[in-house]
Protein backbone atom coordinates (compact mmCIF):
# COMPACT_ATOMS: atom_id res chain seq x y z
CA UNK A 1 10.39 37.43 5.45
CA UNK A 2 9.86 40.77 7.18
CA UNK A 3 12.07 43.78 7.41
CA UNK A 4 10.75 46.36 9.95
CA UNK A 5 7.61 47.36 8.63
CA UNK A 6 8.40 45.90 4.94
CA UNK A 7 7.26 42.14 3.71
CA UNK A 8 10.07 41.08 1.61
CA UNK A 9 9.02 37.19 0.36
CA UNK A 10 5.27 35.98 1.49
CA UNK A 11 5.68 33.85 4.61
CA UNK A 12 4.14 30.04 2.99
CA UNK A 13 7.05 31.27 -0.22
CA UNK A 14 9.92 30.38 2.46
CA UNK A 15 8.43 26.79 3.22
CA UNK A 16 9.97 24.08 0.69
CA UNK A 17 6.41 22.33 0.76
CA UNK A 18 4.72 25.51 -0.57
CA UNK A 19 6.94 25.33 -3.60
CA UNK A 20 6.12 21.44 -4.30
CA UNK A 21 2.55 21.68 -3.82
CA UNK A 22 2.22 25.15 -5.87
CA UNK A 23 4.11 23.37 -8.24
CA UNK A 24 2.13 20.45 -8.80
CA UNK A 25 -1.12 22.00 -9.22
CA UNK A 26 0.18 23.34 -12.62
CA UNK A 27 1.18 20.30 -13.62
CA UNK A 28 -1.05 18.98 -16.41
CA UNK A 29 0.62 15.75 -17.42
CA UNK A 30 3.31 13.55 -18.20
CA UNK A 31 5.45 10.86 -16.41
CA UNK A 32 8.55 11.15 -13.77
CA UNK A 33 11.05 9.05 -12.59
CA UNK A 34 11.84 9.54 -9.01
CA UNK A 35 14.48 7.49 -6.39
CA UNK A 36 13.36 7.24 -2.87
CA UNK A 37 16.19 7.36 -0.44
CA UNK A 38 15.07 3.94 0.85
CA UNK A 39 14.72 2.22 -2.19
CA UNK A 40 17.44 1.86 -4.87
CA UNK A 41 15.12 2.05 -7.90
CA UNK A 42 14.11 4.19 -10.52
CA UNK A 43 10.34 4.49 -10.38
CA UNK A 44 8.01 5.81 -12.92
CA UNK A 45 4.80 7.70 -12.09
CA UNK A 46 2.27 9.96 -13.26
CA UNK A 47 4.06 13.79 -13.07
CA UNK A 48 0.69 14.49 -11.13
CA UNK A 49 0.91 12.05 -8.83
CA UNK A 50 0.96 12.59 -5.40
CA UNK A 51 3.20 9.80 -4.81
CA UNK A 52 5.74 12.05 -7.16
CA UNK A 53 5.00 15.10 -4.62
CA UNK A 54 6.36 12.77 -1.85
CA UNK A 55 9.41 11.59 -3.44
CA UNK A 56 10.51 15.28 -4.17
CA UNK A 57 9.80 16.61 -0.86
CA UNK A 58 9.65 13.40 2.04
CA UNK A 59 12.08 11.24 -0.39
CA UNK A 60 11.80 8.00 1.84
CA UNK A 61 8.72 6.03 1.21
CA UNK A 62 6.85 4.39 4.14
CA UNK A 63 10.23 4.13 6.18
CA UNK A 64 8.56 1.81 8.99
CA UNK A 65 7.11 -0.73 6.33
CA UNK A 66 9.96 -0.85 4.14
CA UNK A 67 12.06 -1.21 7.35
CA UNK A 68 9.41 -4.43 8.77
CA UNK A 69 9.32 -6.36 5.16
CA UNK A 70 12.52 -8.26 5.48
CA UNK A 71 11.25 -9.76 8.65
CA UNK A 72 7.89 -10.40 8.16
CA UNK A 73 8.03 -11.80 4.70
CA UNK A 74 8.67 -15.31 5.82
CA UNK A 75 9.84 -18.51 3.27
CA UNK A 76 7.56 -18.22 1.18
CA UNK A 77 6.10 -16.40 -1.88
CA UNK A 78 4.51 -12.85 -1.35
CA UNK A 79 1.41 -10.87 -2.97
CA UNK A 80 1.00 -7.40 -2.82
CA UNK A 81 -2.82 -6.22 -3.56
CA UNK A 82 -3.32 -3.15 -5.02
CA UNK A 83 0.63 -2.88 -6.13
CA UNK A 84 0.07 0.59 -8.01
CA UNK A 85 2.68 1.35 -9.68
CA UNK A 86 5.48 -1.51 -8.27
CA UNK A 87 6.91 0.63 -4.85
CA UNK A 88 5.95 -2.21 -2.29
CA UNK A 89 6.06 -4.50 -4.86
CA UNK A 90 9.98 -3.69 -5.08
CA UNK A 91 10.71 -3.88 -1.84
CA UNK A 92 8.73 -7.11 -1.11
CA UNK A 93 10.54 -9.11 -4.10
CA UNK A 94 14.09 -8.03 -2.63
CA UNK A 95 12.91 -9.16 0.80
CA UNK A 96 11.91 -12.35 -0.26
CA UNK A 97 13.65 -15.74 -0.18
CA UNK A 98 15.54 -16.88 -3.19
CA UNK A 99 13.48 -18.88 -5.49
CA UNK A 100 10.12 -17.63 -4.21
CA UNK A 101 8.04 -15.94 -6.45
CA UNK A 102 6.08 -12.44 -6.33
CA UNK A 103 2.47 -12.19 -7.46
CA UNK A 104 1.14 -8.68 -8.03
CA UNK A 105 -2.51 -7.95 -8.11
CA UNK A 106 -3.75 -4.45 -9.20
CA UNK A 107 -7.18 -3.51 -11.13
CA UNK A 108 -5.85 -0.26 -12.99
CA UNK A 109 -4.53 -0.95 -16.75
CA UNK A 110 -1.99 2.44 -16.37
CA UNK A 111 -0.88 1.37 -12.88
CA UNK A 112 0.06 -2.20 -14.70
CA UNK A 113 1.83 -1.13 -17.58
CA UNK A 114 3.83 1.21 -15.19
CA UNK A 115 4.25 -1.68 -12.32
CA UNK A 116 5.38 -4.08 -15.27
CA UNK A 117 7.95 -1.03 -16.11
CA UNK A 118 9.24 -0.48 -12.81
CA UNK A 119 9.70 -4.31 -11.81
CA UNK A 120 11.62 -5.02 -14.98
CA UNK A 121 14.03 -1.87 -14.18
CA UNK A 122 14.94 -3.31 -10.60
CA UNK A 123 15.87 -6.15 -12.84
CA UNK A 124 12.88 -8.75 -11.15
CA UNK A 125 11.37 -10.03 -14.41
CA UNK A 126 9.28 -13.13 -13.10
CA UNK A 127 7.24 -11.21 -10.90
CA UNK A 128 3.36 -12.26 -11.69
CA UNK A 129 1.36 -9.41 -12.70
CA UNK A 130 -2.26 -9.74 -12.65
CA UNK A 131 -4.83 -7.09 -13.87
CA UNK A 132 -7.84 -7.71 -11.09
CA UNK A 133 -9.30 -6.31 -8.61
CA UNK A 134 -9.35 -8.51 -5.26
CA UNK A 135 -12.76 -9.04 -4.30
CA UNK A 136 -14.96 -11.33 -1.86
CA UNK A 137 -16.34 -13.40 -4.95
CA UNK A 138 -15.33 -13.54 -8.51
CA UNK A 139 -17.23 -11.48 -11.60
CA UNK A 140 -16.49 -10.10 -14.88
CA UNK A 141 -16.51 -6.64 -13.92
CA UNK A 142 -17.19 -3.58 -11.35
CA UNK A 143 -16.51 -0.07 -10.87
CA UNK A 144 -13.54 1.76 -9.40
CA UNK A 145 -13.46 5.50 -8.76
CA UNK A 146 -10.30 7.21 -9.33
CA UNK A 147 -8.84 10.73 -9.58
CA UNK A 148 -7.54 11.71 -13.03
CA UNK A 149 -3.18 11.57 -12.12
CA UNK A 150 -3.67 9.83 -8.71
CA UNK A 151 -4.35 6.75 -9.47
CA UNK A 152 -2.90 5.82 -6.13
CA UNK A 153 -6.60 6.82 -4.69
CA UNK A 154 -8.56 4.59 -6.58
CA UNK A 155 -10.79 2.71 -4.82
CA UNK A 156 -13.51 0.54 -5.23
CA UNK A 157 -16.33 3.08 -3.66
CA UNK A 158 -16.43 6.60 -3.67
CA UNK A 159 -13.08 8.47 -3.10
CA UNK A 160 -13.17 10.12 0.60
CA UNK A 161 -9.75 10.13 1.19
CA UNK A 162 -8.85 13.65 2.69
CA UNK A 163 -6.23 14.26 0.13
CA UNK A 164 -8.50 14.07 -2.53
CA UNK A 165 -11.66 14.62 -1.03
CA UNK A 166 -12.47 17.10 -3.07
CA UNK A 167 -11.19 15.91 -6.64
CA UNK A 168 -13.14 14.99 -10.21
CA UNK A 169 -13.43 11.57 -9.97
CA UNK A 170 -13.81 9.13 -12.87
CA UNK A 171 -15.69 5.79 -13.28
CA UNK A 172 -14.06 3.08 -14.86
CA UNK A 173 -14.73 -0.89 -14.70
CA UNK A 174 -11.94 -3.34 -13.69
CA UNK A 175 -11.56 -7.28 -13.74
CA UNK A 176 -12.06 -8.78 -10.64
CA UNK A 177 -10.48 -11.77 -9.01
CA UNK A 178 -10.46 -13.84 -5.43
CA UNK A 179 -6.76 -14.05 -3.85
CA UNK A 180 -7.90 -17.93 -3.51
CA UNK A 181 -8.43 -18.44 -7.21
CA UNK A 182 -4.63 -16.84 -7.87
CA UNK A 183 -3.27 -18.90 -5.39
CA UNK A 184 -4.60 -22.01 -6.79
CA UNK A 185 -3.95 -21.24 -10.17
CA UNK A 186 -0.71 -20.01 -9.87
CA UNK A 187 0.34 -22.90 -7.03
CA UNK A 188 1.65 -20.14 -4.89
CA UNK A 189 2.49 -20.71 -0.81
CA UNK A 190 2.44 -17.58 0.50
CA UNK A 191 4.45 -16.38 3.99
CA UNK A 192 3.13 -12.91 3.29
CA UNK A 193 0.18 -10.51 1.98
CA UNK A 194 0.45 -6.94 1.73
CA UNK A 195 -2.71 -4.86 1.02
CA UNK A 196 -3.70 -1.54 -0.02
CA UNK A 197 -6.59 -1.49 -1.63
CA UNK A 198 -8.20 1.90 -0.60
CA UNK A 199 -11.02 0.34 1.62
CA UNK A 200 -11.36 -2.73 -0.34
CA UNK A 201 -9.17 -4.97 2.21
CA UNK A 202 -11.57 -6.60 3.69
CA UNK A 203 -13.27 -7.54 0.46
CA UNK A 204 -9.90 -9.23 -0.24
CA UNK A 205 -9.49 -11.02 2.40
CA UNK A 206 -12.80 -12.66 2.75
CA UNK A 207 -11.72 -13.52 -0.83
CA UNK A 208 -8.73 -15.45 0.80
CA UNK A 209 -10.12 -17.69 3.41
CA UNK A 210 -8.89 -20.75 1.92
CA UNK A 211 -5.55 -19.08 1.42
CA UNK A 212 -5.33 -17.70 5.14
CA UNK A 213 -6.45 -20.68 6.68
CA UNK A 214 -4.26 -23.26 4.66
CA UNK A 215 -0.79 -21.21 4.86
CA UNK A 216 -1.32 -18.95 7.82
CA UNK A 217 0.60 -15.86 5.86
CA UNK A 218 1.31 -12.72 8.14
CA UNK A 219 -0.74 -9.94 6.65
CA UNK A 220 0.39 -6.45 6.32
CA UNK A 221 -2.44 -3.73 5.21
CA UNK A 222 -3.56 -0.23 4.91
CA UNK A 223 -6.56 0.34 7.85
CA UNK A 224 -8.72 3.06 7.66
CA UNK A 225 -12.24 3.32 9.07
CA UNK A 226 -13.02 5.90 6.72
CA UNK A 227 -12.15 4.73 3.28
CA UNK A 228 -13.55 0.76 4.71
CA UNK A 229 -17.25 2.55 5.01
CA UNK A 230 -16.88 3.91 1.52
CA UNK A 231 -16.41 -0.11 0.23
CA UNK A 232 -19.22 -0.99 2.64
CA UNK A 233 -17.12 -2.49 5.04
CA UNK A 234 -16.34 -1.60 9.21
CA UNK A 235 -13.06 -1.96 10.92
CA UNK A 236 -14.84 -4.03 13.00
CA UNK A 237 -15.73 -6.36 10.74
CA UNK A 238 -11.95 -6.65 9.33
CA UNK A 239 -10.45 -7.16 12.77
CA UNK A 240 -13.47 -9.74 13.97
CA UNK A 241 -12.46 -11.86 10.28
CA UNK A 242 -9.05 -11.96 11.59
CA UNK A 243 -9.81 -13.33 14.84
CA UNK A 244 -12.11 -16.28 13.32
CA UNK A 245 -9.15 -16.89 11.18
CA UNK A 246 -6.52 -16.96 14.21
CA UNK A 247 -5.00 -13.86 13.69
CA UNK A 248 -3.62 -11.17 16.06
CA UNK A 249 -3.94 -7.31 14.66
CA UNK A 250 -1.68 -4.98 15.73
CA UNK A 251 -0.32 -1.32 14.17
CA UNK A 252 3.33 -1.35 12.93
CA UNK A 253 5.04 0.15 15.02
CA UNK A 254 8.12 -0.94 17.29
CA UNK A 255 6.11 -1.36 20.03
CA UNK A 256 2.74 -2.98 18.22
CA UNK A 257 -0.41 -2.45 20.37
CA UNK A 258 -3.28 -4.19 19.13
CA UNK A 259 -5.01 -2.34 16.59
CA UNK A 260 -8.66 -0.76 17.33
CA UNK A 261 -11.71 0.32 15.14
CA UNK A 262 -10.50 3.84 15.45
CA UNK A 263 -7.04 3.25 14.49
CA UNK A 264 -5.56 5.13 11.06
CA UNK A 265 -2.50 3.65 9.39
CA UNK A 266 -1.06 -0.11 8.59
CA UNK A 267 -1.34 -3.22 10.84
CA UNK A 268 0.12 -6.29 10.54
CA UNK A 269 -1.96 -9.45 11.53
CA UNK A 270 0.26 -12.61 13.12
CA UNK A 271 -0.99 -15.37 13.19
CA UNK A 272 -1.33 -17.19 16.39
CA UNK A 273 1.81 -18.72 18.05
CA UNK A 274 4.35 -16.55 16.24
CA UNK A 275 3.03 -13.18 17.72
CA UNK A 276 5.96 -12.91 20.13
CA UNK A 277 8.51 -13.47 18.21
CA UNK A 278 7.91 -11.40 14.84
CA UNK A 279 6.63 -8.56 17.64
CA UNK A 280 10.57 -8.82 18.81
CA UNK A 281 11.32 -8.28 15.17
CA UNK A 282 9.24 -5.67 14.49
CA UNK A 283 11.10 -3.85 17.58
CA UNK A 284 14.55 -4.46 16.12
CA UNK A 285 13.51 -3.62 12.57
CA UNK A 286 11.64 -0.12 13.29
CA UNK A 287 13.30 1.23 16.23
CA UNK A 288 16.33 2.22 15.24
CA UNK A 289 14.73 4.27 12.21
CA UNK A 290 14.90 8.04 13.03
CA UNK A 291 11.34 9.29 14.74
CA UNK A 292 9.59 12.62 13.45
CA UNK A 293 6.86 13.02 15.92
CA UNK A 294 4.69 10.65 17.98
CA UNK A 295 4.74 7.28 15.90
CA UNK A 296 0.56 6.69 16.65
């Protein structure tokens, strides 16, 4: 703020954001709870968390996916890879039919014990939690990278994710699983997969192929061309999967074009026949959420 020739406050100290991100750099530890305006439950995380930084400052949480799940969720029962801390998880379980049951896959033992929190707190207690990391073929173990507080960036190669691009990273090693093998085990008929898995979704899914093929579950999942070549994977070679497997890729959006190589953000693959109709949906479920800039 400027008076004639005098600066009064520092120009970045009258942005709101300024004060949130200053803040959270001096933020050492700890745990929050935080309410999104578009979800009615009390979620803990990690103080350092970016996710935190977004519920103080954005408060919704991916308003266009949250907005898409009750219509693309289907009869059946649901998985969310890479839950974190229980967000999607939430959302997914209260989208769901009654009597179908929610299976929750995520590798990190502090994003479990805070997903297990957060799903008993919106009162969904026979959600199944599974401590794995989805993979192309089972093991006993690999490595995941993560950033010390973020845990939201973890990913199964080396962290390039612009946020954090720059971070300490940490090595740990994590369980891993197929999505087949938790399927069969747990006699679950998906409608619906939702991934996030930092670059590791195409690992996943090739870890699924009896699963996609046998229930023909729309998919919903994090794309991005960057953090896929850190896991050793192309966009390419995640849309040309879903093609062998009869599937149609296109970005959320209310208007879904189908999704390129180049493309940065979530997709949601329909399987063939029922493109038409859950596009439709997609229009009626996203458009009349308020727009802040060009949606791709």
């Amino acid at each position: 703020m400027v008076i004639g020739d005098r600066v009064l406050v520092p120009r970045q100290m009258t942005d709101p954001m300024w004060y949130l991100h200053a803040a959270s750099r001096r933020i050492q530890g700890g745990e929050i709870v935080v309410r999104f305006d578009n979800l009615a439950a009390d979620i803990h995380l990690d103080a350092r968390s970016d996710l935190a930084l977004r519920a103080l400052g954005c408060g919704n949480y991916e308003p266009d996916l949250l907005a898409a799940l009750p219509v693309l969720v289907g009869e059946g029962d649901g998985i969310n890879v890479g839950a974190n801390v229980g967000i999607i998880s939430i959302a997914l379980s209260r989208a769901m039919a009654p009597g179908r049951r929610l299976a929750c896959i995520e590798p990190l033992e502090e994003c479990v014990s805070r997903l297990r929190s957060n799903l008993g707190g919106a009162g969904i207690h026979d959600a199944i939690v599974l401590q794995a990391f989805a993979a192309a073929e089972p093991g006993s173990a690999r490595p995941m990278w993560m950033v010390p507080g973020k845990p939201e960036y973890s990913s199964g190669g080396p962290i390039v994710h612009a946020s954090v691009r720059h971070a300490s990273t940490v090595v740990t090693h994590v369980p891993v699983m197929r999505i087949d093998d938790a399927v069969d085990e747990h006699l679950l008929r998906p409608s619906v997969i939702v991934l996030d898995c930092e670059g590791g979704e195409l690992g996943a899914l090739r870890g699924a192929v009896r699963t996609l093929r046998r229930f023909s579950p729309v998919i919903i999942a994090e794309f991005d061309p960057a953090l896929l070549a850190a896991n050793d994977a192309t966009p390419e070679g995640l849309l040309e999967l879903l093609r062998e497997l009869g599937y149609g890729c296109f970005e959320l959006a209310s208007d879904p074009v189908p999704a390129t190589p180049v493309f940065h953000g979530t997709v949601v693959a329909l399987p063939e026949g029922r493109e038409d109709r859950l596009k439709s949906a997609l229009a009626t479920a996203i458009g009349g959420l308020p727009q802040f800039g060009p949606s791709r």
